[in-house]
N, C-alpha and C. Protein backbone atom coordinates (compact mmCIF):
# COMPACT_ATOMS: atom_id res chain seq x y z
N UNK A 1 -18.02 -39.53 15.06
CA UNK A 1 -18.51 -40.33 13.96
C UNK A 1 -19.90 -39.92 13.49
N UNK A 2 -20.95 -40.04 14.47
CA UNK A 2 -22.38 -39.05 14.09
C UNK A 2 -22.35 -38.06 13.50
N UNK A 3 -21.28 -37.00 13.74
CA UNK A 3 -21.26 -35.41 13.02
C UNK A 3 -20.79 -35.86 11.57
N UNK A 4 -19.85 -36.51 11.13
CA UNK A 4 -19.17 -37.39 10.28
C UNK A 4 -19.81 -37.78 9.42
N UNK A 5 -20.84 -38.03 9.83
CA UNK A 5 -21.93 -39.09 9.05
C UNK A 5 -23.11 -38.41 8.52
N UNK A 6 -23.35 -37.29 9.49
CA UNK A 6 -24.81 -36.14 8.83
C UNK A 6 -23.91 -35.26 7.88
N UNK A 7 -22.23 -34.52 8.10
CA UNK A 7 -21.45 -33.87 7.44
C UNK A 7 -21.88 -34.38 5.61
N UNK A 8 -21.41 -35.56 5.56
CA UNK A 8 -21.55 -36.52 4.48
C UNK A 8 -22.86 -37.04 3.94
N UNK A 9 -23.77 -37.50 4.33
CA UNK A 9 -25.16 -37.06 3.90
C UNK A 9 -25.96 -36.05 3.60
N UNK A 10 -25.10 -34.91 4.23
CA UNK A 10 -25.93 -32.83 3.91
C UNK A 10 -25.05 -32.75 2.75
N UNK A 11 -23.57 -33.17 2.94
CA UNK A 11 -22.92 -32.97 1.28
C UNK A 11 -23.87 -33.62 0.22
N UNK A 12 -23.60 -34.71 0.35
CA UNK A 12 -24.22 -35.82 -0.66
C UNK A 12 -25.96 -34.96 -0.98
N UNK A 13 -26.79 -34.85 -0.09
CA UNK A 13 -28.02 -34.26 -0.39
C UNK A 13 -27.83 -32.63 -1.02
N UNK A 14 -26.86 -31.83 -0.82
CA UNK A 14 -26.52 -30.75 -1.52
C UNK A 14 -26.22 -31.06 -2.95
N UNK A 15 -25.25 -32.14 -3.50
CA UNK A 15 -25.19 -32.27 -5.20
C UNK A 15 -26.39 -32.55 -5.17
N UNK A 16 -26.84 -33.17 -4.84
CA UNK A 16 -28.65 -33.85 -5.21
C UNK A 16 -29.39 -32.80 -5.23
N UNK A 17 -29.87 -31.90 -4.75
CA UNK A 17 -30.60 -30.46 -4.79
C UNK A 17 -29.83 -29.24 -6.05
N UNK A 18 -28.31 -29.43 -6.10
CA UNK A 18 -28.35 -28.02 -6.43
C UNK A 18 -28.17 -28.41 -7.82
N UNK A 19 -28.66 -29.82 -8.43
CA UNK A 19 -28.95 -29.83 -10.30
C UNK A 19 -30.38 -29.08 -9.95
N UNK A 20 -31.17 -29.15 -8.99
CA UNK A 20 -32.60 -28.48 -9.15
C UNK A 20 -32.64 -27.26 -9.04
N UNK A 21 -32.13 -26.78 -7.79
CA UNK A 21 -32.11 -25.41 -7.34
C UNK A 21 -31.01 -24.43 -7.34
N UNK A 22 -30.19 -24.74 -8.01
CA UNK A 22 -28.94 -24.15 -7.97
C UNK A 22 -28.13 -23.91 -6.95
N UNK A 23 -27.25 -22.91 -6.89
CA UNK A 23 -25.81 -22.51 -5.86
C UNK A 23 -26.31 -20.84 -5.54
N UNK A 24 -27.79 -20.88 -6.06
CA UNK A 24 -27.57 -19.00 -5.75
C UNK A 24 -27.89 -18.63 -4.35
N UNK A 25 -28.11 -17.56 -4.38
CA UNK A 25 -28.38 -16.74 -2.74
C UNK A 25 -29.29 -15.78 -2.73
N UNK A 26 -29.86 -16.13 -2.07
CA UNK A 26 -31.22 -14.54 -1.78
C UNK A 26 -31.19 -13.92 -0.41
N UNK A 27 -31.08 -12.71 -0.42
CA UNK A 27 -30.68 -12.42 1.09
C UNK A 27 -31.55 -10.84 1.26
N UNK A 28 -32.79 -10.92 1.71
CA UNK A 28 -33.24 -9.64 2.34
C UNK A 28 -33.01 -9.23 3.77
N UNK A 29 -33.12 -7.99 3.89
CA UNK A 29 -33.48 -7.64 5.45
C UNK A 29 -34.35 -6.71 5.55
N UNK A 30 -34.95 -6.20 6.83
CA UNK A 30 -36.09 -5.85 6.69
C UNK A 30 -35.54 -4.54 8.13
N UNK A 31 -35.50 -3.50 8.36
CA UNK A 31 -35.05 -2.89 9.37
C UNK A 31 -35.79 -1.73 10.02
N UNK A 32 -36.22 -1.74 10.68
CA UNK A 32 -37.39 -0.43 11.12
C UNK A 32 -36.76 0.57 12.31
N UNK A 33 -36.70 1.63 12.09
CA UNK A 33 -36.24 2.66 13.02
C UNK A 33 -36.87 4.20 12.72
N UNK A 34 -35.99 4.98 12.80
CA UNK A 34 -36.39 5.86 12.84
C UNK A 34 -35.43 7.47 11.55
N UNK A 35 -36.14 7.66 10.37
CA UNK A 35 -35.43 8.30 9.29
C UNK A 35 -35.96 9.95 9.73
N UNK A 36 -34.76 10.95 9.70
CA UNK A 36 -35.18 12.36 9.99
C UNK A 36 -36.19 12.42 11.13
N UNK A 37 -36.41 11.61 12.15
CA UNK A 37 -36.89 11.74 13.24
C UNK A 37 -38.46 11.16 13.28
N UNK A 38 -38.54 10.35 12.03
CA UNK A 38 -39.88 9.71 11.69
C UNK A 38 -39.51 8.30 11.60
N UNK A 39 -40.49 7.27 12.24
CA UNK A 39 -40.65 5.90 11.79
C UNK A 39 -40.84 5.60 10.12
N UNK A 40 -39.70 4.47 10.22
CA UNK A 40 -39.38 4.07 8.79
C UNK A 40 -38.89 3.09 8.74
N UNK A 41 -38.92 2.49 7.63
CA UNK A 41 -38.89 1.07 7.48
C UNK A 41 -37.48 0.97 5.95
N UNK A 42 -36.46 0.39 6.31
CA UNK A 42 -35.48 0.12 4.98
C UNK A 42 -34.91 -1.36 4.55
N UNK A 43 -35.57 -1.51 3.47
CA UNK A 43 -35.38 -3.11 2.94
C UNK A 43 -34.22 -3.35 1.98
N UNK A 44 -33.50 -4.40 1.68
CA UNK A 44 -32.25 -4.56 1.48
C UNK A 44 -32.90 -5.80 0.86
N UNK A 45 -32.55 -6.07 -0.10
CA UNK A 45 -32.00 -7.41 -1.18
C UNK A 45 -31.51 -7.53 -1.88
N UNK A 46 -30.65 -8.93 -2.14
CA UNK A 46 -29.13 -9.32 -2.72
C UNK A 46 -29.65 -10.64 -3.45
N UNK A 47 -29.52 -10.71 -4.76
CA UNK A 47 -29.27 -11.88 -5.29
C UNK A 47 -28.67 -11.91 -6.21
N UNK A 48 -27.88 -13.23 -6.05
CA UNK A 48 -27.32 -13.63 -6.98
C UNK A 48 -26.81 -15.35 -7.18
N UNK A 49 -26.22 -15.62 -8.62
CA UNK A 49 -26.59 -16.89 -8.88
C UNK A 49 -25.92 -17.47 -8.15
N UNK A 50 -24.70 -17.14 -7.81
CA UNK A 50 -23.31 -18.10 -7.60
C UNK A 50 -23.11 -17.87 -5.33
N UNK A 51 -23.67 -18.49 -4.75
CA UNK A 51 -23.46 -18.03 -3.50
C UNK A 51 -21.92 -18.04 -3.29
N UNK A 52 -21.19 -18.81 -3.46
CA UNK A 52 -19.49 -18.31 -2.93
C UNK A 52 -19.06 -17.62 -3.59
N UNK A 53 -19.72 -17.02 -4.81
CA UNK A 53 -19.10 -15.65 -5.63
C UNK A 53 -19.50 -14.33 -4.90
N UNK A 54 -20.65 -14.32 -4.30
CA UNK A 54 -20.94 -13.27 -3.95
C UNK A 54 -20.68 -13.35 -2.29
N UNK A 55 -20.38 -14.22 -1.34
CA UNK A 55 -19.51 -13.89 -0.01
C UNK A 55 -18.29 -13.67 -0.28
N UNK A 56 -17.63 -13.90 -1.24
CA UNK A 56 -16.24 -13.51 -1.90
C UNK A 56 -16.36 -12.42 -1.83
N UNK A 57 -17.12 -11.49 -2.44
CA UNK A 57 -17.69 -10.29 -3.09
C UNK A 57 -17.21 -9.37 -1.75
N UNK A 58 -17.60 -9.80 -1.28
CA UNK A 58 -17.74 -9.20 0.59
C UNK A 58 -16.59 -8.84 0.78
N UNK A 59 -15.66 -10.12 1.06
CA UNK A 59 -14.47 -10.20 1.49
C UNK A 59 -13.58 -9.95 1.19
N UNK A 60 -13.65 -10.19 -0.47
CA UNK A 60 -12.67 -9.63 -1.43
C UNK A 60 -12.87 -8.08 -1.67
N UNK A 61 -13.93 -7.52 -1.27
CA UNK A 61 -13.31 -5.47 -1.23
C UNK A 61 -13.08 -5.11 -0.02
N UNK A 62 -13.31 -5.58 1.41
CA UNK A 62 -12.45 -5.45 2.58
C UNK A 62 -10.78 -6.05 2.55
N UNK A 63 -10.62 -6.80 1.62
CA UNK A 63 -9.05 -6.87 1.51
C UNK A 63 -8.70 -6.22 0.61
N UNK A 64 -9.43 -5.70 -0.19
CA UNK A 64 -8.96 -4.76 -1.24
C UNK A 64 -8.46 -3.42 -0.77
N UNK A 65 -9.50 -2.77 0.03
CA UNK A 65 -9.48 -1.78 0.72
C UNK A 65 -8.27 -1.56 2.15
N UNK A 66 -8.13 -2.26 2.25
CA UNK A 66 -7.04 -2.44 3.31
C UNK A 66 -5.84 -2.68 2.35
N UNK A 67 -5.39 -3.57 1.65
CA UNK A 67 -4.58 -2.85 1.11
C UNK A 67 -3.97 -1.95 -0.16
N UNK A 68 -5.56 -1.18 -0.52
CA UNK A 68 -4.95 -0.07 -1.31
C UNK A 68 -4.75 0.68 -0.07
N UNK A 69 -4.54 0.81 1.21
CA UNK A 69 -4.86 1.65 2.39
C UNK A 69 -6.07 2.80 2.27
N UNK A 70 -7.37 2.57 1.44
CA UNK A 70 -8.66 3.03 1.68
C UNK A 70 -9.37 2.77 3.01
N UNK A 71 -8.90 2.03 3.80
CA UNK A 71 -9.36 1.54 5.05
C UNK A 71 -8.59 1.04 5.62
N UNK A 72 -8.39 2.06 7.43
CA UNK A 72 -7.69 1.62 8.19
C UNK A 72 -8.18 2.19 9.20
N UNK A 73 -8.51 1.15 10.15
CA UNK A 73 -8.86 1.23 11.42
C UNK A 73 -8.43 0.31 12.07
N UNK A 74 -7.06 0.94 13.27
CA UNK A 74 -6.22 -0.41 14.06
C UNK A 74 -7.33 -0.96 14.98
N UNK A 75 -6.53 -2.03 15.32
CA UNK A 75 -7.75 -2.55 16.56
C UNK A 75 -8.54 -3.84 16.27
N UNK A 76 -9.56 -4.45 16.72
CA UNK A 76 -10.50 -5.06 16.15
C UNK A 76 -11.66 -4.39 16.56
N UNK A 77 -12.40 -4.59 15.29
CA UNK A 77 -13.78 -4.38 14.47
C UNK A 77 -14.43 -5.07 14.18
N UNK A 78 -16.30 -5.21 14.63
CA UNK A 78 -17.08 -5.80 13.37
C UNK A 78 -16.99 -5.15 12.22
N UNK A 79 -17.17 -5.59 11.12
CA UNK A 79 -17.12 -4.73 9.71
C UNK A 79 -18.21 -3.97 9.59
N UNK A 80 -19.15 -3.83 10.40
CA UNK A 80 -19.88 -2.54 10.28
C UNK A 80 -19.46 -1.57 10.74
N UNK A 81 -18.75 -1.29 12.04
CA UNK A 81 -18.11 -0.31 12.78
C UNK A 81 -17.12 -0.30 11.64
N UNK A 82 -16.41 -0.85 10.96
CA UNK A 82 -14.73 -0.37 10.52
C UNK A 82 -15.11 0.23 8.88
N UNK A 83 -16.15 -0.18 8.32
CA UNK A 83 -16.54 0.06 7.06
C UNK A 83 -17.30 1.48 7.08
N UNK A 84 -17.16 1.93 6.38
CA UNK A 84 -18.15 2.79 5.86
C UNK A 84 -19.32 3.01 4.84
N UNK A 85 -20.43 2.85 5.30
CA UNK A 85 -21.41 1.95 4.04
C UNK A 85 -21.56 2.27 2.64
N UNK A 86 -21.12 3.97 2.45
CA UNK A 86 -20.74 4.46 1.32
C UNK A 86 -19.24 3.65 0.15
N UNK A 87 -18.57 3.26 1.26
CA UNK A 87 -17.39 2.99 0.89
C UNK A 87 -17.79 1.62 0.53
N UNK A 88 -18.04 0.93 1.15
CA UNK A 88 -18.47 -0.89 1.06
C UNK A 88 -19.52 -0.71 -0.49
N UNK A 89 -20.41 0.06 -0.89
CA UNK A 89 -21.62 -0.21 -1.92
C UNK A 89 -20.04 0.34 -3.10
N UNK A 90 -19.29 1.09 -2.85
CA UNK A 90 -18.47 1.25 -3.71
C UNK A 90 -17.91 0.04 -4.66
N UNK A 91 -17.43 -0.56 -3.52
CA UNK A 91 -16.77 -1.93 -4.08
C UNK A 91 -17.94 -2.84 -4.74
N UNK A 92 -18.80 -2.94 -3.88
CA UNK A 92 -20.01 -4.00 -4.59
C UNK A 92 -20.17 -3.13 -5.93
N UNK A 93 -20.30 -2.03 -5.99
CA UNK A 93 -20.71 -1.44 -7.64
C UNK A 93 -19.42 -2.16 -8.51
N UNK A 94 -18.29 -1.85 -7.98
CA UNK A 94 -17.36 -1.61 -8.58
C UNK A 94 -17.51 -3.88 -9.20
N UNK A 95 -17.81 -4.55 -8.33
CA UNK A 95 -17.78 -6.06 -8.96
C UNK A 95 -19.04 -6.79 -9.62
N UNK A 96 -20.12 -5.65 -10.11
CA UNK A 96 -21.44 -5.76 -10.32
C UNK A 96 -22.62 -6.49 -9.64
N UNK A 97 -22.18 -6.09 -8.47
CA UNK A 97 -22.64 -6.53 -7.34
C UNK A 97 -24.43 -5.78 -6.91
N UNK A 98 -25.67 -6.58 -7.20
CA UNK A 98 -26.58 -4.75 -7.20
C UNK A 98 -27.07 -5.18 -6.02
N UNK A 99 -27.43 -4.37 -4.95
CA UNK A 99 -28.43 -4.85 -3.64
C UNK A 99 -29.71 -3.36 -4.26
N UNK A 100 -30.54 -3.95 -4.36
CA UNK A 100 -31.62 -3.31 -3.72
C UNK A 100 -32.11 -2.85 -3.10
N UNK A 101 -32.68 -1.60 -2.71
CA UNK A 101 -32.89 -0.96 -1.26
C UNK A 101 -34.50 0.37 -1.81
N UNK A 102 -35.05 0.02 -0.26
CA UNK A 102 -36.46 1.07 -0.54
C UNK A 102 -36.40 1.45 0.75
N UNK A 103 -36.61 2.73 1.39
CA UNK A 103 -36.87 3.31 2.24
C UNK A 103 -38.05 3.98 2.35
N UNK A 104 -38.75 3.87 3.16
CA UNK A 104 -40.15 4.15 3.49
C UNK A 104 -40.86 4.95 4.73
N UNK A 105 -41.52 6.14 4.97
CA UNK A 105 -42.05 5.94 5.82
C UNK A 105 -43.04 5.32 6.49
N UNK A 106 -43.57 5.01 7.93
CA UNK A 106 -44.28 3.90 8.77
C UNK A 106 -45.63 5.14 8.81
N UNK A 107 -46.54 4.81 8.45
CA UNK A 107 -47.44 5.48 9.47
C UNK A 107 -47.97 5.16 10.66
N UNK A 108 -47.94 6.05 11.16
CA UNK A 108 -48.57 6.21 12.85
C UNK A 108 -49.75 6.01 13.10
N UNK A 109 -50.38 5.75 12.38
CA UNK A 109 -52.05 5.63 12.38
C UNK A 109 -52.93 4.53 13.53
């Protein structure tokens, strides 16, 4: 009944917020390793207005891809291992999907 009850008050407070703030999504990441054998830093951001349009986005070119048979790997997979990241920005181009990306080197200083 408690879960029940916050379930239904986070709904209820979600219509109440999203006449202000909308349904969109902002999603960076921030990743530091190592590019051609040098410290580097590669940033990633995604926005867009509609948040269940764009996790659709996701999901809907991994089922796409599976069955035009562009992707097949038996077994189970996280979708980073089974994807190929060339192949995945394909589909996002292909649904006007844009992520952003800067790669950088770190100095050592």
């Amino acid at each position: 009944p408690v879960i029940e009850f916050l379930s239904r008050v986070s709904h209820f407070m979600t219509d109440v917020t999203d006449h202000f703030s909308g349904i969109g999504v902002a999603i960076r990441s921030e990743v530091t390793g190592q590019k051609n054998g040098k410290p580097a830093r590669s940033c990633s951001t995604l926005v867009h207005e509609n948040t269940a349009i764009a996790a659709g986005c996701g999901t809907g070119s991994v089922a796409q891809l599976l069955i035009s048979e562009q992707l097949y790997k038996p077994g189970v997979w996280v979708v980073e291992q089974a994807l190929p990241t060339p192949l995945f920005e394909q589909t996002l181009t292909e649904r006007s999907v844009k992520v952003q990306q800067h790669v950088e080197e770190i100095d050592q200083a």
